[in-house]
N, C-alpha and C. Protein backbone atom coordinates (compact mmCIF):
# COMPACT_ATOMS: atom_id res chain seq x y z
N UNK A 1 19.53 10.46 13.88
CA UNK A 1 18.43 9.71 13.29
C UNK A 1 18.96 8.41 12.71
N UNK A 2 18.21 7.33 12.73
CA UNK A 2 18.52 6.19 12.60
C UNK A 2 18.52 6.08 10.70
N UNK A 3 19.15 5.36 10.03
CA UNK A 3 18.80 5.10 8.78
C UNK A 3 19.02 3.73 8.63
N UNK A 4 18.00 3.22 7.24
CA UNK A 4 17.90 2.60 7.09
C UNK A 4 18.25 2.09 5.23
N UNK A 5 18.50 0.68 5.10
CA UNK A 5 18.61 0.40 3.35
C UNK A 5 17.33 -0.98 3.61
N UNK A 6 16.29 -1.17 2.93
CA UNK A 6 15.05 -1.48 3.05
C UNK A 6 15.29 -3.03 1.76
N UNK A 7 15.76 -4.15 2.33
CA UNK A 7 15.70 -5.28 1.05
C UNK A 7 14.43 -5.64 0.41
N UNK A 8 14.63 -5.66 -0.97
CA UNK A 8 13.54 -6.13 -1.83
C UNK A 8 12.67 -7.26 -0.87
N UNK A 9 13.60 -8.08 -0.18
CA UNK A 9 12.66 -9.20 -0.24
C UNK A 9 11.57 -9.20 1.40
N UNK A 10 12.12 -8.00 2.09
CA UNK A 10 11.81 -7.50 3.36
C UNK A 10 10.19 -6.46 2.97
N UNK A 11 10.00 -6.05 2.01
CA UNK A 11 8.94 -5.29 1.42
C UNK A 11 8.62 -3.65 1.65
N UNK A 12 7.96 -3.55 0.71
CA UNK A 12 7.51 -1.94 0.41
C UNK A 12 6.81 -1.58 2.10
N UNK A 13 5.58 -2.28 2.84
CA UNK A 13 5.24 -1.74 3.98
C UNK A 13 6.32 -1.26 5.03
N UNK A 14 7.48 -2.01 4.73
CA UNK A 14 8.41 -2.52 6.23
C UNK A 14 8.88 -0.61 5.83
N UNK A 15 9.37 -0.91 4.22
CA UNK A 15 10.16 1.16 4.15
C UNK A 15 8.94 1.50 4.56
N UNK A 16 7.86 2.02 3.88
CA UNK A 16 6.79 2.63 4.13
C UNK A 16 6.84 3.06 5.78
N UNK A 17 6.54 2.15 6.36
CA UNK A 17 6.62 2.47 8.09
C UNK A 17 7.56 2.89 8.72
N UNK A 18 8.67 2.51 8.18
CA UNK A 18 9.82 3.10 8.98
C UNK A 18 9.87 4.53 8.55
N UNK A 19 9.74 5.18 6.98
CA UNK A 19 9.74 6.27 6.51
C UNK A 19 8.58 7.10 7.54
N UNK A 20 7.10 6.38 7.70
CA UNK A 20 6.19 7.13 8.28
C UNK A 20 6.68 7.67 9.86
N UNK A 21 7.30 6.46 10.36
CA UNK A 21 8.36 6.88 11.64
C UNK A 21 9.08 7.74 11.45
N UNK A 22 9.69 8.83 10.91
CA UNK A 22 10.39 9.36 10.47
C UNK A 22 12.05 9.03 10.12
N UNK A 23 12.77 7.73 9.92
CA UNK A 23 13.66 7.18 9.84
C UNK A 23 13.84 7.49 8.35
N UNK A 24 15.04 7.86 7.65
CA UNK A 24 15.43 7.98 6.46
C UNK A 24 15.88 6.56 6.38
N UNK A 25 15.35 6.60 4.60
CA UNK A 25 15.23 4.79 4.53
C UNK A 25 15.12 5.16 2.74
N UNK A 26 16.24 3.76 2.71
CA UNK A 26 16.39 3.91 1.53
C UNK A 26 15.82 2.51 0.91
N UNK A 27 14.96 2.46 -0.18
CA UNK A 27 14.28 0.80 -0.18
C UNK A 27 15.14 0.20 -1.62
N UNK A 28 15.60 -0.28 -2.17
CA UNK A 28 16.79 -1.12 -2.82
C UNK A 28 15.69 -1.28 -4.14
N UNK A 29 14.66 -1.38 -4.62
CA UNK A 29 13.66 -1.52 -5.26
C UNK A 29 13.84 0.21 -6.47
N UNK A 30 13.66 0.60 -5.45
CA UNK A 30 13.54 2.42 -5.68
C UNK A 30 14.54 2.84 -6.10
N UNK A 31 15.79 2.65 -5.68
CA UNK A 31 17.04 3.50 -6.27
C UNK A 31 18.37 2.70 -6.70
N UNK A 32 18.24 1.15 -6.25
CA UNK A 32 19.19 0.19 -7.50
C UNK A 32 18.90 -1.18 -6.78
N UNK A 33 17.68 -1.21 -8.27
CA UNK A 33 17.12 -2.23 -8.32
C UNK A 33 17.56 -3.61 -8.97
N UNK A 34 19.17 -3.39 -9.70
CA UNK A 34 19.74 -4.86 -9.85
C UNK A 34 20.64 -4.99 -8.85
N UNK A 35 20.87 -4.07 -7.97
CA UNK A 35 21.70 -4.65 -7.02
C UNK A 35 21.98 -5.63 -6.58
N UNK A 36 22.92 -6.94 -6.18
CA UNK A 36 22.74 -7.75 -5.35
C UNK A 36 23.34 -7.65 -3.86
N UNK A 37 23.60 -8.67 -3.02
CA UNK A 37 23.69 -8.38 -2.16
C UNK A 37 25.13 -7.80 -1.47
N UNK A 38 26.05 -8.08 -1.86
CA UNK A 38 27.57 -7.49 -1.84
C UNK A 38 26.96 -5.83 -1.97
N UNK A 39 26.49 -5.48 -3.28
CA UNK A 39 26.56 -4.54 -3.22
C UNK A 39 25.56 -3.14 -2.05
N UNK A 40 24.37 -4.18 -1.89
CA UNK A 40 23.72 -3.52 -1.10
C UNK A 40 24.51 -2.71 0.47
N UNK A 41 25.05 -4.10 0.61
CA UNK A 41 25.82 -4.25 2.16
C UNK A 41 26.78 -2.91 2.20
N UNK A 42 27.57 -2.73 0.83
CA UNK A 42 28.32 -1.60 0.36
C UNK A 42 28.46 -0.43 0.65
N UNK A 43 26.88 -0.52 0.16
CA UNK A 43 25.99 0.93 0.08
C UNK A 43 25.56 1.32 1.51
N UNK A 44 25.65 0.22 2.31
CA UNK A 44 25.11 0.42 3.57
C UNK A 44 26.10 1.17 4.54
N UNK A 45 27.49 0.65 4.36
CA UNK A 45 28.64 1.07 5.03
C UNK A 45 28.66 2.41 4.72
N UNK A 46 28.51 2.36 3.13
CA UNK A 46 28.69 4.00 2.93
C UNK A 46 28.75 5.24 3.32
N UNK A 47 26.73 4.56 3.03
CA UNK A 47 25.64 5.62 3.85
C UNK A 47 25.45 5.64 5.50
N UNK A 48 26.17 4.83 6.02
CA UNK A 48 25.87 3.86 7.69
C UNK A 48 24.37 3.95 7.48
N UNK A 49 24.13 2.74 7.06
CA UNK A 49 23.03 2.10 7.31
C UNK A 49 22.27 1.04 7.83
N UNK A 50 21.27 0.54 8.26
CA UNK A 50 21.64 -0.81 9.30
C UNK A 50 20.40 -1.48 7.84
N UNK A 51 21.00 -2.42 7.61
CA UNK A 51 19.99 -2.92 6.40
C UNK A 51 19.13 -3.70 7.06
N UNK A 52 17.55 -3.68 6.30
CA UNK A 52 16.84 -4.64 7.23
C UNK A 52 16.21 -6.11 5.82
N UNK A 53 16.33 -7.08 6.42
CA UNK A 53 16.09 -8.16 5.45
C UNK A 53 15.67 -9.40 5.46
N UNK A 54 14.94 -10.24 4.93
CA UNK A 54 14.41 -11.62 5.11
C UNK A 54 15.73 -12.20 4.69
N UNK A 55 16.66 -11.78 4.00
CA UNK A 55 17.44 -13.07 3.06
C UNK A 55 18.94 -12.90 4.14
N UNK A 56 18.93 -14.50 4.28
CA UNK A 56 20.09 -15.04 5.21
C UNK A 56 21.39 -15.02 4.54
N UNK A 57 21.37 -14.72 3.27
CA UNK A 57 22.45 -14.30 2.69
C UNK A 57 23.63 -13.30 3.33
N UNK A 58 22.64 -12.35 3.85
CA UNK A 58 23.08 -11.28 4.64
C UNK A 58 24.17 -11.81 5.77
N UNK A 59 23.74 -12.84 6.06
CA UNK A 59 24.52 -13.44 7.86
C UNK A 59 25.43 -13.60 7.16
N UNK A 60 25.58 -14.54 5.77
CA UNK A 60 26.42 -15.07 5.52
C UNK A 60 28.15 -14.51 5.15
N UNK A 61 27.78 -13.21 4.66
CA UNK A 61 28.36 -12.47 4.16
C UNK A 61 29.23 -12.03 5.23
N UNK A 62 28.01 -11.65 6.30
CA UNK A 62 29.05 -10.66 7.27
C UNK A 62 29.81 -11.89 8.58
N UNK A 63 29.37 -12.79 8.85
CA UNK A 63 30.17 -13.95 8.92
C UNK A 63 30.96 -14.74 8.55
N UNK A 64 30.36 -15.38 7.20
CA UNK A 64 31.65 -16.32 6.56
C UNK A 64 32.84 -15.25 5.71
N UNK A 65 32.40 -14.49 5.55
CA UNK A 65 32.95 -13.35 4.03
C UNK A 65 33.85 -12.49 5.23
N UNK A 66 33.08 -12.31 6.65
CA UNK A 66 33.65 -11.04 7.52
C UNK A 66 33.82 -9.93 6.57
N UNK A 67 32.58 -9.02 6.02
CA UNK A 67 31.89 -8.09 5.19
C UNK A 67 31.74 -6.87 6.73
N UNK A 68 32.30 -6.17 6.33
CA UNK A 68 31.75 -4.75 7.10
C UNK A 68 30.06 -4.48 6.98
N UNK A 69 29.58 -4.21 8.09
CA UNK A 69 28.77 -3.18 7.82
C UNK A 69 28.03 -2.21 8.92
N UNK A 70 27.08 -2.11 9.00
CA UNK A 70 26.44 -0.87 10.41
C UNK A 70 25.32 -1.24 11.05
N UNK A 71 25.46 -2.37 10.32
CA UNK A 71 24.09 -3.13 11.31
C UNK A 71 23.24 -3.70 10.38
N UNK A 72 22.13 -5.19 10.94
CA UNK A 72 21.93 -5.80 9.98
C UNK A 72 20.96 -6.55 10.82
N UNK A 73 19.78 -6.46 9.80
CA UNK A 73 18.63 -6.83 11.27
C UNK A 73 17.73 -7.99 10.10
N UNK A 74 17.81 -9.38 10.66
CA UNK A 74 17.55 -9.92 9.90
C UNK A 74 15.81 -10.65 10.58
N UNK A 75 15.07 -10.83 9.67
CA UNK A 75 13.71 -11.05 9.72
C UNK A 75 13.90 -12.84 9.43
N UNK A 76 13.09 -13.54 10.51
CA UNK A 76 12.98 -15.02 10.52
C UNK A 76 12.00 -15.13 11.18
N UNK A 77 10.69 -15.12 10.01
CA UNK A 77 9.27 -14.92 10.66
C UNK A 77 8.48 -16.47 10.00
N UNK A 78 8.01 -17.05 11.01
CA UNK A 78 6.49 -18.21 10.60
C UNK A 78 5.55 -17.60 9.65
N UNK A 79 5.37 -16.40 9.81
CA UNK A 79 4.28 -15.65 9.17
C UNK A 79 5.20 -14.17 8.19
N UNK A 80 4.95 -14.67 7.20
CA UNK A 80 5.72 -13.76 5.90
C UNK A 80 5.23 -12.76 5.41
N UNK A 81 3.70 -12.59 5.86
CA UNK A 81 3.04 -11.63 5.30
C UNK A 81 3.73 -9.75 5.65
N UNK A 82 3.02 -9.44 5.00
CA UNK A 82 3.51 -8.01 4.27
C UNK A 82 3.08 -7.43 5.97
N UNK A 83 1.79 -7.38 6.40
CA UNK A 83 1.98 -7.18 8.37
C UNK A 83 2.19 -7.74 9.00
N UNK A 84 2.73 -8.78 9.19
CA UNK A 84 3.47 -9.44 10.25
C UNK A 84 5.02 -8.58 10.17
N UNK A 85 5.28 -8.18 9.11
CA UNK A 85 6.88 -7.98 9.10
C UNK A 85 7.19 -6.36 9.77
N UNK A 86 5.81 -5.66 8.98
CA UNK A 86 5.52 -4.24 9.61
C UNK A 86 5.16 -4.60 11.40
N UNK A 87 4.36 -5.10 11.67
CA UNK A 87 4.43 -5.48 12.82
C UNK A 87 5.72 -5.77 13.87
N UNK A 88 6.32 -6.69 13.38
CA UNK A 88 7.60 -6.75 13.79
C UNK A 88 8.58 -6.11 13.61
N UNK A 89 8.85 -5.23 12.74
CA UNK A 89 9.32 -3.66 12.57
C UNK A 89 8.85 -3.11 13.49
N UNK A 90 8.30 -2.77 13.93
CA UNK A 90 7.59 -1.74 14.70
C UNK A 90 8.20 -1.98 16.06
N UNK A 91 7.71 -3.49 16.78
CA UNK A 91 8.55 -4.23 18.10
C UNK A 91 9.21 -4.02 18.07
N UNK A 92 10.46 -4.39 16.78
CA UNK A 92 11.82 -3.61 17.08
C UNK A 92 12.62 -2.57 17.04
N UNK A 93 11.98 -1.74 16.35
CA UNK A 93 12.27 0.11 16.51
C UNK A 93 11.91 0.39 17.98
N UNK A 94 10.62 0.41 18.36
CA UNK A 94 10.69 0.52 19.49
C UNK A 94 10.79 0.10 21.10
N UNK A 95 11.29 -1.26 20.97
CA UNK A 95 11.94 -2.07 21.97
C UNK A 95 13.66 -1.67 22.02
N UNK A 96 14.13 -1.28 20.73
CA UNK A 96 15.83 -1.98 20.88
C UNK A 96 16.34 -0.77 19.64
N UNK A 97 15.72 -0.23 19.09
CA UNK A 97 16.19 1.21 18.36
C UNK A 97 17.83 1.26 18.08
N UNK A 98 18.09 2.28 19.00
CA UNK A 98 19.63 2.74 18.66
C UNK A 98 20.48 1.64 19.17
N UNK A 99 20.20 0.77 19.32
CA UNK A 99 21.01 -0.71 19.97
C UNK A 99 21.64 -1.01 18.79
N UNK A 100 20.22 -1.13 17.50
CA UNK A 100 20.51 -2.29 16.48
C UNK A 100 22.10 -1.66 15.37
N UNK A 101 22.29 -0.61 16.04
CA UNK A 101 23.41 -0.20 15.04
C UNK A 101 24.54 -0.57 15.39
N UNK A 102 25.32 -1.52 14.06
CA UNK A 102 26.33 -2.20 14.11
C UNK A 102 26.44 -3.33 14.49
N UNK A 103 25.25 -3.99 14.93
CA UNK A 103 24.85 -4.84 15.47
C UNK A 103 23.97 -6.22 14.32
N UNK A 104 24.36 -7.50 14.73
CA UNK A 104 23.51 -8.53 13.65
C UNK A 104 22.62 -8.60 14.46
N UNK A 105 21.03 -8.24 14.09
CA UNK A 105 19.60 -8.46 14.96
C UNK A 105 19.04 -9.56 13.89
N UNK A 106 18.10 -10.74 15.05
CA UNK A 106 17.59 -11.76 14.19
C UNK A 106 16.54 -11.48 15.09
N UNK A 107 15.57 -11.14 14.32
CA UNK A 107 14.05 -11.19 14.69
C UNK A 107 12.84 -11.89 14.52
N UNK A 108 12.39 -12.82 15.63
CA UNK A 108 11.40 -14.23 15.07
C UNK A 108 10.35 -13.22 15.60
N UNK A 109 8.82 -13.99 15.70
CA UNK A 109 7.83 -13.79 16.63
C UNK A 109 8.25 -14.00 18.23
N UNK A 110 8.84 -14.63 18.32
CA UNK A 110 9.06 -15.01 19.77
C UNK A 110 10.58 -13.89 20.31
N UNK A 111 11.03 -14.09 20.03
CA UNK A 111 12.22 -13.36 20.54
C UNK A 111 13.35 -12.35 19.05
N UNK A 112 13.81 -11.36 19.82
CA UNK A 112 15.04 -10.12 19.16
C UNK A 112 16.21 -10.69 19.61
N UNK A 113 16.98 -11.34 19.02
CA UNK A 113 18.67 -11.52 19.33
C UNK A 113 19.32 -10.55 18.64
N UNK A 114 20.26 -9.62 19.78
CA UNK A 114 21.10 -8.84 18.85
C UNK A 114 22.60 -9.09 19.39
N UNK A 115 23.31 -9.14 18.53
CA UNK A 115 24.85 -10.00 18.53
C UNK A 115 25.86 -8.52 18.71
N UNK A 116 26.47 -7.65 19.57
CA UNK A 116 27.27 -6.48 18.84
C UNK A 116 28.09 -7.19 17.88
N UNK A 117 28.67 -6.44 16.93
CA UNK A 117 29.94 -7.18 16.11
C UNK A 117 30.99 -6.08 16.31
N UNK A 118 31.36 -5.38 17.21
CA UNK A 118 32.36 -4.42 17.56
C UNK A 118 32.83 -4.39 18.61
């Protein structure tokens, strides 16, 4: 089963849906909520988790920093709303699923780029 660590700034619907999918998902809000982002990424390796997130911070980390982690699926949407993102969650669970692990995914409206990093 796929898991997931759910960023504050990615939203409550995006866990919500993935949880309703049956994906164990952990949302950063819910169980450490001053976290920042070092530490999230952390928690992700830990648990192998593929974190999902609006904030480009994330690239940065596991690029410029070369930060471990299990996958990292980053959201770069025109439309920010709370369903567009569930929406696009959804495209990419079930287009590219067990791909996205370990993997940097950048997800627009138009196209899924997924990079392996292994």
């Amino acid at each position: 089963m796929m898991r997931f660590v759910v960023d504050e700034s990615t939203g409550r619907g995006v866990a919500e849906f993935l949880r309703a999918s049956g994906f164990d998902v952990t949302f950063v809000p819910e169980t450490m909520p001053s976290a920042d982002d070092v530490d999230i990424l952390s928690f992700a390796v830990r648990e192998q988790r593929i974190v999902v997130t609006n904030d480009k911070d994330f690239g940065e980390l596991v690029f410029r920093s070369g930060m471990q982690h299990a996958g990292v699926v980053l959201f770069r949407l025109d439309d920010e709303s709370a369903a567009n993102r569930v929406r696009m969650a959804k495209i990419a669970v079930e287009r590219y699923g067990r791909q996205m692990a370990g993997c940097f995914v950048v997800v627009t409206e138009e196209t899924i780029r997924i990079r392996p990093m292994w």
